[in-house]
C-alpha atoms as a PDB file:
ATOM      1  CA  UNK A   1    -149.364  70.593 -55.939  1.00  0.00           C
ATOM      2  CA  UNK A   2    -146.773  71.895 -53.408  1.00  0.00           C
ATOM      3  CA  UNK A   3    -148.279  71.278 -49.760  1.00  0.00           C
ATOM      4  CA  UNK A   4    -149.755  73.632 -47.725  1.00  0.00           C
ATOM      5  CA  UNK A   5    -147.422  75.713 -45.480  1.00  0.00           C
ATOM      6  CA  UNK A   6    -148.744  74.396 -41.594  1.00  0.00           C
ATOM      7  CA  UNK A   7    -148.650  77.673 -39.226  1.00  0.00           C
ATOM      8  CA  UNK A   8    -147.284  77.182 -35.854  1.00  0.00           C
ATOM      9  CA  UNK A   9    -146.554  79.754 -33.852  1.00  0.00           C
ATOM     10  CA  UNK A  10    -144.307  78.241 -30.420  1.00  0.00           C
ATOM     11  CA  UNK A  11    -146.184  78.931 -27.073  1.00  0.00           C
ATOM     12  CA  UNK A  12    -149.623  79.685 -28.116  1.00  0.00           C
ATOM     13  CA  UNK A  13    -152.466  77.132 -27.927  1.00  0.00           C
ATOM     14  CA  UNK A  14    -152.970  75.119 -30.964  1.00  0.00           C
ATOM     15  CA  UNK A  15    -156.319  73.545 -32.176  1.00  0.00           C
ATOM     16  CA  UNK A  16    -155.106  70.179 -33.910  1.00  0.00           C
ATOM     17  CA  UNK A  17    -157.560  67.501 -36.111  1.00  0.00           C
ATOM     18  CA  UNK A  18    -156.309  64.233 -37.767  1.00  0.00           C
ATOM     19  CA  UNK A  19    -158.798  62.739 -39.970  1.00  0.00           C
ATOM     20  CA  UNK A  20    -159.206  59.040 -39.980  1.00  0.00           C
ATOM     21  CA  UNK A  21    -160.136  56.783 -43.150  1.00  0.00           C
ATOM     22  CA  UNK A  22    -163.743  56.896 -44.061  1.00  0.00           C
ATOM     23  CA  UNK A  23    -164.934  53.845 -42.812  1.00  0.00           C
ATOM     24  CA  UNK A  24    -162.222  53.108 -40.137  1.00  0.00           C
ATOM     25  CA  UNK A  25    -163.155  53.833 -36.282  1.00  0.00           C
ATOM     26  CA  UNK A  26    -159.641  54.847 -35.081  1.00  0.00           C
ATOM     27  CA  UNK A  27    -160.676  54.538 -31.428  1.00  0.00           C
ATOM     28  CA  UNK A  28    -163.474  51.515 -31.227  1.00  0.00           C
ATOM     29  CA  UNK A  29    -163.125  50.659 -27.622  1.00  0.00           C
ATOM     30  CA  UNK A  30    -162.294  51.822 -23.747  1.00  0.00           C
ATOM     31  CA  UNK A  31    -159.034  49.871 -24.485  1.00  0.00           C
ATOM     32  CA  UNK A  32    -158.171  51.317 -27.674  1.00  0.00           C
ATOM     33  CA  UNK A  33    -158.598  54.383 -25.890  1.00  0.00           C
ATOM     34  CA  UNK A  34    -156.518  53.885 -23.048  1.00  0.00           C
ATOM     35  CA  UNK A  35    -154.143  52.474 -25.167  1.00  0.00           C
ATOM     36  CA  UNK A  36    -153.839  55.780 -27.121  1.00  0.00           C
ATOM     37  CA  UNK A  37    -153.946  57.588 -24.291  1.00  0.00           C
ATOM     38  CA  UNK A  38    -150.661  56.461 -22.753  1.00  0.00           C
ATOM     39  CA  UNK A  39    -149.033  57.073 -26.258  1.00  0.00           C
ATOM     40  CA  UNK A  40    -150.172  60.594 -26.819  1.00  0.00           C
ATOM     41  CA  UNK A  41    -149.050  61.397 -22.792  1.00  0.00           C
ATOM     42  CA  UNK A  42    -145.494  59.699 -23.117  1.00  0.00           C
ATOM     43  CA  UNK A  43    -145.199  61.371 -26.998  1.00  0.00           C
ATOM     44  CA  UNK A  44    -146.213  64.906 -25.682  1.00  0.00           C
ATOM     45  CA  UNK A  45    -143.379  64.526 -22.875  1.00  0.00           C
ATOM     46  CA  UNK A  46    -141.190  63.659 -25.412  1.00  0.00           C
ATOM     47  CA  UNK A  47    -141.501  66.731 -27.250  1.00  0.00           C
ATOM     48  CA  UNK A  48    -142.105  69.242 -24.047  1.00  0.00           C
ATOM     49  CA  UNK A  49    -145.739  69.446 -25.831  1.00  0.00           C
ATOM     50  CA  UNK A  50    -148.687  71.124 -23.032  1.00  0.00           C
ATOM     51  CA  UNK A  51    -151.750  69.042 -23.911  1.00  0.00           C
ATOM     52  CA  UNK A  52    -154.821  71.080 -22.740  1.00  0.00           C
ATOM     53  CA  UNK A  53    -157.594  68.687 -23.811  1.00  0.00           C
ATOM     54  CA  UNK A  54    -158.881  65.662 -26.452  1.00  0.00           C
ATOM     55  CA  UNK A  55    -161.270  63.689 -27.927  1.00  0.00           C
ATOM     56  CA  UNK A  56    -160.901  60.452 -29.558  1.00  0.00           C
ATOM     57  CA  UNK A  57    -164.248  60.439 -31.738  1.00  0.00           C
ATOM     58  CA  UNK A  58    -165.203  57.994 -34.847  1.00  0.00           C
ATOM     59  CA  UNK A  59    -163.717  60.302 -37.350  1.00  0.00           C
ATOM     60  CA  UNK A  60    -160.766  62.261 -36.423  1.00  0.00           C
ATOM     61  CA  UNK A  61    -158.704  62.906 -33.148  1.00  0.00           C
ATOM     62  CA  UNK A  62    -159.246  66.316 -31.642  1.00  0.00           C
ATOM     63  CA  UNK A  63    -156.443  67.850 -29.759  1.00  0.00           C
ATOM     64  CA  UNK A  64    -155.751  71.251 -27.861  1.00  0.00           C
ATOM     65  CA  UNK A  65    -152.293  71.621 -27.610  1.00  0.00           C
ATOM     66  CA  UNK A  66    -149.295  74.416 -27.010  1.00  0.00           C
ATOM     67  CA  UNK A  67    -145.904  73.627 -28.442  1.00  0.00           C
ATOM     68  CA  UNK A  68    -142.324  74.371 -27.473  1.00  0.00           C
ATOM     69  CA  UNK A  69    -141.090  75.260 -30.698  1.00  0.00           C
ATOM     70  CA  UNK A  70    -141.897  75.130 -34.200  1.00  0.00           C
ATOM     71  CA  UNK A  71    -141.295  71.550 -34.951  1.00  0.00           C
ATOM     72  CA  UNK A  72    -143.048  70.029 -31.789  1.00  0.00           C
ATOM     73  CA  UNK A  73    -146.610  69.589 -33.394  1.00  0.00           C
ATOM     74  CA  UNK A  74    -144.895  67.846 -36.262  1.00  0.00           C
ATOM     75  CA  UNK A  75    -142.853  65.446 -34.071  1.00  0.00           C
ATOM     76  CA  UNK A  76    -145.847  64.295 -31.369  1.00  0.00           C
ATOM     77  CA  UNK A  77    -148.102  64.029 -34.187  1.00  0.00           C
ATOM     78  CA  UNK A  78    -146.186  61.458 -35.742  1.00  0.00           C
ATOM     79  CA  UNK A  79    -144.639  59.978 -33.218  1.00  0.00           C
ATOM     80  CA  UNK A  80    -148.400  59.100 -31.640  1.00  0.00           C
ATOM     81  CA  UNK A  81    -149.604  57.945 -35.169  1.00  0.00           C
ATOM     82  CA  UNK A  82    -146.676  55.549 -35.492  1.00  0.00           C
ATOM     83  CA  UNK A  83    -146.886  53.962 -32.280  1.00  0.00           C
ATOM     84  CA  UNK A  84    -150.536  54.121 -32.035  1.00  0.00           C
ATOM     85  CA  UNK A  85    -151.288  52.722 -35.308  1.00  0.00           C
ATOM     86  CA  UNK A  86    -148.580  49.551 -35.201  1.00  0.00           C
ATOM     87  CA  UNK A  87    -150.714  48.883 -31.782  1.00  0.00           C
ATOM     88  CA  UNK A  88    -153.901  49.216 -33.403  1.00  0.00           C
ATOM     89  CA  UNK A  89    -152.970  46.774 -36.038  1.00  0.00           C
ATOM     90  CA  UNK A  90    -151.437  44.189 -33.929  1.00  0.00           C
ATOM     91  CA  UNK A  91    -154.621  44.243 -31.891  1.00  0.00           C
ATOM     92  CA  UNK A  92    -157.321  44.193 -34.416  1.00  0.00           C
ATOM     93  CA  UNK A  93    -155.197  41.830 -37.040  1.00  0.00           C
ATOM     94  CA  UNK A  94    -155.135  44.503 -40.116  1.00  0.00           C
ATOM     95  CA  UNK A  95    -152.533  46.756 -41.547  1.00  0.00           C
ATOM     96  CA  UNK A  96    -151.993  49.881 -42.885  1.00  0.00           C
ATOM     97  CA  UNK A  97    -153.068  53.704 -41.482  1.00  0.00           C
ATOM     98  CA  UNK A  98    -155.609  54.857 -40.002  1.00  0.00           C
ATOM     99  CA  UNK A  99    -155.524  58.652 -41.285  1.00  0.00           C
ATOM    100  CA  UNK A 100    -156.592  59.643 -44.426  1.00  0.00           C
ATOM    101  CA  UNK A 101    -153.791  62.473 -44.554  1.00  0.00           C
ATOM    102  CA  UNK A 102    -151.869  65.027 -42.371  1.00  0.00           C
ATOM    103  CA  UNK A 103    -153.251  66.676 -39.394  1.00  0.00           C
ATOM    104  CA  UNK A 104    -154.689  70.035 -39.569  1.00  0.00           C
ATOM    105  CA  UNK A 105    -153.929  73.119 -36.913  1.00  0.00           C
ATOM    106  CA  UNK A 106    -155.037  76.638 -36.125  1.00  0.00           C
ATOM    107  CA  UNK A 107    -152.595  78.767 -33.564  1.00  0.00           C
ATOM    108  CA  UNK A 108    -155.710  80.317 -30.836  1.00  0.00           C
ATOM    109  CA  UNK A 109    -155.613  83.659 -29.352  1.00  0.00           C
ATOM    110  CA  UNK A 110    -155.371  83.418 -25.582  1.00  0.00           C
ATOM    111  CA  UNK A 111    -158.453  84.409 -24.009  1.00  0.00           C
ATOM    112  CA  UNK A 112    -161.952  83.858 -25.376  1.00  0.00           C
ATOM    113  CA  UNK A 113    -160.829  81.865 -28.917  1.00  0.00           C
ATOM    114  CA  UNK A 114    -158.948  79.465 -26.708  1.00  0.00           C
ATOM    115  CA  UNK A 115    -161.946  79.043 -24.362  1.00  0.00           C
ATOM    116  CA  UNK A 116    -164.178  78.708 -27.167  1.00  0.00           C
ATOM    117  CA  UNK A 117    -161.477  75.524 -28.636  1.00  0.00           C
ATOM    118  CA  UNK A 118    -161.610  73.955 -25.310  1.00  0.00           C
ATOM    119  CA  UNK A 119    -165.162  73.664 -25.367  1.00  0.00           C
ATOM    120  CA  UNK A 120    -165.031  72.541 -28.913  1.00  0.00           C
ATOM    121  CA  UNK A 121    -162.885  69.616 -27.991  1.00  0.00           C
ATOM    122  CA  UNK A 122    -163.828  68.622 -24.634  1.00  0.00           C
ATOM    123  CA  UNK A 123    -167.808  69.091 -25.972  1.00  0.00           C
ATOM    124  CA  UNK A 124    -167.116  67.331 -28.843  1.00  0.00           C
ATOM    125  CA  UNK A 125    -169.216  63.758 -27.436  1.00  0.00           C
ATOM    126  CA  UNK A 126    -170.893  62.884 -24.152  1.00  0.00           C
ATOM    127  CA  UNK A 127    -169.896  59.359 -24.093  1.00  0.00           C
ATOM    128  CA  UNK A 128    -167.292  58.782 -21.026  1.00  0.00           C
ATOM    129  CA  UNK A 129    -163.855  58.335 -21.727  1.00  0.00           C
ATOM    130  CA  UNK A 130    -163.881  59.862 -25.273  1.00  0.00           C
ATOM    131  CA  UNK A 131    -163.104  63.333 -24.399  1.00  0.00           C
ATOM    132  CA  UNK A 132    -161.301  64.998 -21.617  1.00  0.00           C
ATOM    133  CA  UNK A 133    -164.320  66.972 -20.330  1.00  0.00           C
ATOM    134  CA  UNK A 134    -164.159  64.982 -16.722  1.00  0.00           C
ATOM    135  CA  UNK A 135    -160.876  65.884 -16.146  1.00  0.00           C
ATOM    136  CA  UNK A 136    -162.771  69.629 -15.662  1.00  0.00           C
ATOM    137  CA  UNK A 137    -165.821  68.528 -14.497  1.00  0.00           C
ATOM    138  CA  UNK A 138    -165.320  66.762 -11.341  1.00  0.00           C
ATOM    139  CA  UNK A 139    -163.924  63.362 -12.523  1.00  0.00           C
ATOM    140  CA  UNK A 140    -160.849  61.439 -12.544  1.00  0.00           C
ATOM    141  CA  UNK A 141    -158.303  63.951 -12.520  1.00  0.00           C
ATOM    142  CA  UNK A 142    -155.963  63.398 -15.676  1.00  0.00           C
ATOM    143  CA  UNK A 143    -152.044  63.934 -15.018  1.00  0.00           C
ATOM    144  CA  UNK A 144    -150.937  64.003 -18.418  1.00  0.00           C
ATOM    145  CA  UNK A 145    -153.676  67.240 -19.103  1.00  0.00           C
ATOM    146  CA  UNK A 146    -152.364  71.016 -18.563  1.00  0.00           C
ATOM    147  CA  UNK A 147    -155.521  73.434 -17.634  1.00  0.00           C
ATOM    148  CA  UNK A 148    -154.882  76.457 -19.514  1.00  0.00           C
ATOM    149  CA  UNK A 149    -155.407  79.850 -18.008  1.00  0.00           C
ATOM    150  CA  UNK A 150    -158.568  79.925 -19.257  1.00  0.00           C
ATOM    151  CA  UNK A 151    -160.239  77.601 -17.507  1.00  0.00           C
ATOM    152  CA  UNK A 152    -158.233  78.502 -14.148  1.00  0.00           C
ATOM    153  CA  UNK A 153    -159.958  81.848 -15.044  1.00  0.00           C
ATOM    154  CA  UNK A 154    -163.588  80.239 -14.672  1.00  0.00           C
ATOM    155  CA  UNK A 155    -163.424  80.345 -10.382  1.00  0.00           C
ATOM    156  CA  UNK A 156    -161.165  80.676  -7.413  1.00  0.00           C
ATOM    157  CA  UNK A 157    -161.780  77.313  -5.811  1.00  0.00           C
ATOM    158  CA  UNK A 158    -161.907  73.435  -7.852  1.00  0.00           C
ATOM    159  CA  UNK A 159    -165.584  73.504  -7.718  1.00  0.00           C
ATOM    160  CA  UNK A 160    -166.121  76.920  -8.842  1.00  0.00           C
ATOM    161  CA  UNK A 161    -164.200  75.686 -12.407  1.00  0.00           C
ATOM    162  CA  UNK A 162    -165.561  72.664 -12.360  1.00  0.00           C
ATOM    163  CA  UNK A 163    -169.168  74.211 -12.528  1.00  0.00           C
ATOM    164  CA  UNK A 164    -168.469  76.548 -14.591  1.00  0.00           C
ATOM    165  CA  UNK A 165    -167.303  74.827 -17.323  1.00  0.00           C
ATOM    166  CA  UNK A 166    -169.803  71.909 -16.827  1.00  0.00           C
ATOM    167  CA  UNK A 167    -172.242  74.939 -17.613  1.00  0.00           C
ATOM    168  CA  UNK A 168    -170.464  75.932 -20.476  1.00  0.00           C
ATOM    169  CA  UNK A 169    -170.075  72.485 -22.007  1.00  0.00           C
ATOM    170  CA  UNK A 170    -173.757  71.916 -21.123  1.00  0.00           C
ATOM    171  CA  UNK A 171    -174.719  74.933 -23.466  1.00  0.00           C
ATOM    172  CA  UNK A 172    -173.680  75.035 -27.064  1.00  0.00           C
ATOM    173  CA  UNK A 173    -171.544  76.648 -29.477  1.00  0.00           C
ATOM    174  CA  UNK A 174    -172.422  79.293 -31.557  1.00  0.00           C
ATOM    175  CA  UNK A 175    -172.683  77.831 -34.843  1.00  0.00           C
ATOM    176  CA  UNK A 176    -170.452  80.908 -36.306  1.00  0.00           C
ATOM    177  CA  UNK A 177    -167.870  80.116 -33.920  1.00  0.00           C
ATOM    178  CA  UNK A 178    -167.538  76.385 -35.219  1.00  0.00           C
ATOM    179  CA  UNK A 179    -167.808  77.489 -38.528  1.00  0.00           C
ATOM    180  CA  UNK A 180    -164.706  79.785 -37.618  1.00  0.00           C
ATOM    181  CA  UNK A 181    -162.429  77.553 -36.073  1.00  0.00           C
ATOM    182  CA  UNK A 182    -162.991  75.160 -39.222  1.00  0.00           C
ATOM    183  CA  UNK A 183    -162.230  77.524 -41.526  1.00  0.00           C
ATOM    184  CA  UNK A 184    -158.757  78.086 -39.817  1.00  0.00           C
ATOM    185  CA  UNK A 185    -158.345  74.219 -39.396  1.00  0.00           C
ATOM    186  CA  UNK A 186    -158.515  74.345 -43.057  1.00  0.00           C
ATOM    187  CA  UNK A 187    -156.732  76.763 -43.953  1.00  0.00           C
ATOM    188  CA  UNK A 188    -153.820  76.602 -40.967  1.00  0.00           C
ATOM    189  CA  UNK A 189    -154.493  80.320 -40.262  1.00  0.00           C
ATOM    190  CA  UNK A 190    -154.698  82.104 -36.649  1.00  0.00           C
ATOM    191  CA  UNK A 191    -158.048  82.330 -34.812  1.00  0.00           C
ATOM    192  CA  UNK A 192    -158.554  85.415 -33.370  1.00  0.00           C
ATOM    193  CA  UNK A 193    -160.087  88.717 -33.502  1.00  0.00           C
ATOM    194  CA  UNK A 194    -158.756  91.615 -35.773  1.00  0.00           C
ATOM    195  CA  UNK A 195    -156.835  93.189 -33.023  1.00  0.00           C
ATOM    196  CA  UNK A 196    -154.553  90.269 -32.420  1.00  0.00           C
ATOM    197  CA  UNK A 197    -154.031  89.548 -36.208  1.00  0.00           C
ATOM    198  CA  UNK A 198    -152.922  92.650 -37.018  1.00  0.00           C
ATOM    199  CA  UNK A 199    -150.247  92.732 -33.999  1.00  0.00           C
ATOM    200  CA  UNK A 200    -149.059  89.387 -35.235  1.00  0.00           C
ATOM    201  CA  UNK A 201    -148.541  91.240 -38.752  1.00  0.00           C
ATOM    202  CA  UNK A 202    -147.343  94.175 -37.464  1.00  0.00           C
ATOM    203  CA  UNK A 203    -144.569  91.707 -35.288  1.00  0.00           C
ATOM    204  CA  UNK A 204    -142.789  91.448 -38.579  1.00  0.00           C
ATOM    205  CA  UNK A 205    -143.801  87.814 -39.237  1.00  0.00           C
ATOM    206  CA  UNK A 206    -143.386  86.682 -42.795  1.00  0.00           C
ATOM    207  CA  UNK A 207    -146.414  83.949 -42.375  1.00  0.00           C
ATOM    208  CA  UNK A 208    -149.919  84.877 -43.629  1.00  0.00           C
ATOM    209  CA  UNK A 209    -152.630  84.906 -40.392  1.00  0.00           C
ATOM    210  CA  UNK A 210    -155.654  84.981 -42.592  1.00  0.00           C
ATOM    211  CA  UNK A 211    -156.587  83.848 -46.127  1.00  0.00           C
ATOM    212  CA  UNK A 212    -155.638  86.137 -48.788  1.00  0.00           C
ATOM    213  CA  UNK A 213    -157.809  88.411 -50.818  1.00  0.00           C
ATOM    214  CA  UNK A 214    -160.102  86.395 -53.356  1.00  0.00           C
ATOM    215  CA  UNK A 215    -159.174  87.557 -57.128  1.00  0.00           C
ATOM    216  CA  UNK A 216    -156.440  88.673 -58.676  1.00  0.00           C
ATOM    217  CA  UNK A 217    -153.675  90.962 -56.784  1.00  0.00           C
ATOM    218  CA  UNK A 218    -154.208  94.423 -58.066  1.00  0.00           C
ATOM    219  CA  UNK A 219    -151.360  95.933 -60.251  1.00  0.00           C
ATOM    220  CA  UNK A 220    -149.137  98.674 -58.967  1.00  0.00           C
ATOM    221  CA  UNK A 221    -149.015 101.362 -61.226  1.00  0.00           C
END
């Protein structure tokens, strides 16, 4: 089976996941975790890639991300997992990956969908150092992290953001909404609402946004 064509659309915010093996923490320690960190900073300014936020959790990497061009996703992707996972290995005496297959991606409308990915990332585990929720929240401040608009949209001043997105991690997501942005990991389509899909068909793009119609095409007569 051919693989799945990957959507990327160059200078929107991209929701990213890379699965790790069942049974393999990719990220067991505060180390491990710097350690990646350094490689996904010096990777992403390699490839002119905006990181916006992530979370190293048990079971997959979570990254919101904007790329240059086409390609960029691609290219950090793989050049973190290299680096990262010849680290890894050296450091825990084992060999072999740590993913179980290729990273997944959904392109975000600006606005609310991209608000509603940077709470799914950043709100994705309390435990410090795992996510980048205290880069927002009145923490360490994180050079290697780009704020998108939307959270410079949450207050004029540093505090005003910062409590205002504390609040919003500190309430959570609609289950719908999680369910959404899943579905378009899976699938690699656009998140957004109907309005912005249909401009991005109507801009004469030649890539599906959304999943087609279950069942057969219908005939033309």
């Amino acid at each position: 089976m051919a693989r799945q064509h990957r959507l990327v659309l160059p200078g929107l915010p991209h929701l990213l996941a890379l699965p790790a093996l069942a049974g393999v923490h990719p990220f067991p320690s505060p180390e491990d975790r710097m350690r990646f960190l350094v490689i996904l900073r010096d990777a992403a300014a390699g490839e002119k890639v905006l990181v916006h936020a992530y979370a190293l959790l048990p079971d997959e990497l979570r990254a919101l991300a904007t790329p240059p061009d086409a390609g960029a996703l691609s290219r950090w992707v793989q050049a973190m997992g290299r680096r990262y996972v010849s680290a890894y290995n050296r450091h825990h005496d084992r060999s072999g990956t740590l993913w179980s297959g290729r990273f997944r991606s959904t392109a975000l409308e600006p606005g609310a969908w991209t608000l509603t990915a940077l709470r799914f990332v950043d709100g994705a585990s309390a435990e410090p150092g795992v996510t980048s929720a205290r880069h927002r929240c009145g923490g360490a401040r994180d050079a290697g992290i780009v704020d998108p608009e939307e959270y410079w949209s949450l207050g004029n001043t540093p505090f005003e953001r910062e409590s205002a997105f504390a609040q919003l991690l500190a309430e959570p997501l609609a289950e719908a909404c999680v369910a959404r942005l899943r579905r378009c990991l899976t699938g690699s389509w656009v998140c957004g609402d109907d309005a912005f899909l249909r401009g991005l068909a109507a801009s004469g793009s030649h890539l599906r946004t959304s999943p087609r119609p279950r069942g057969r095409p219908r005939r033309r007569t």
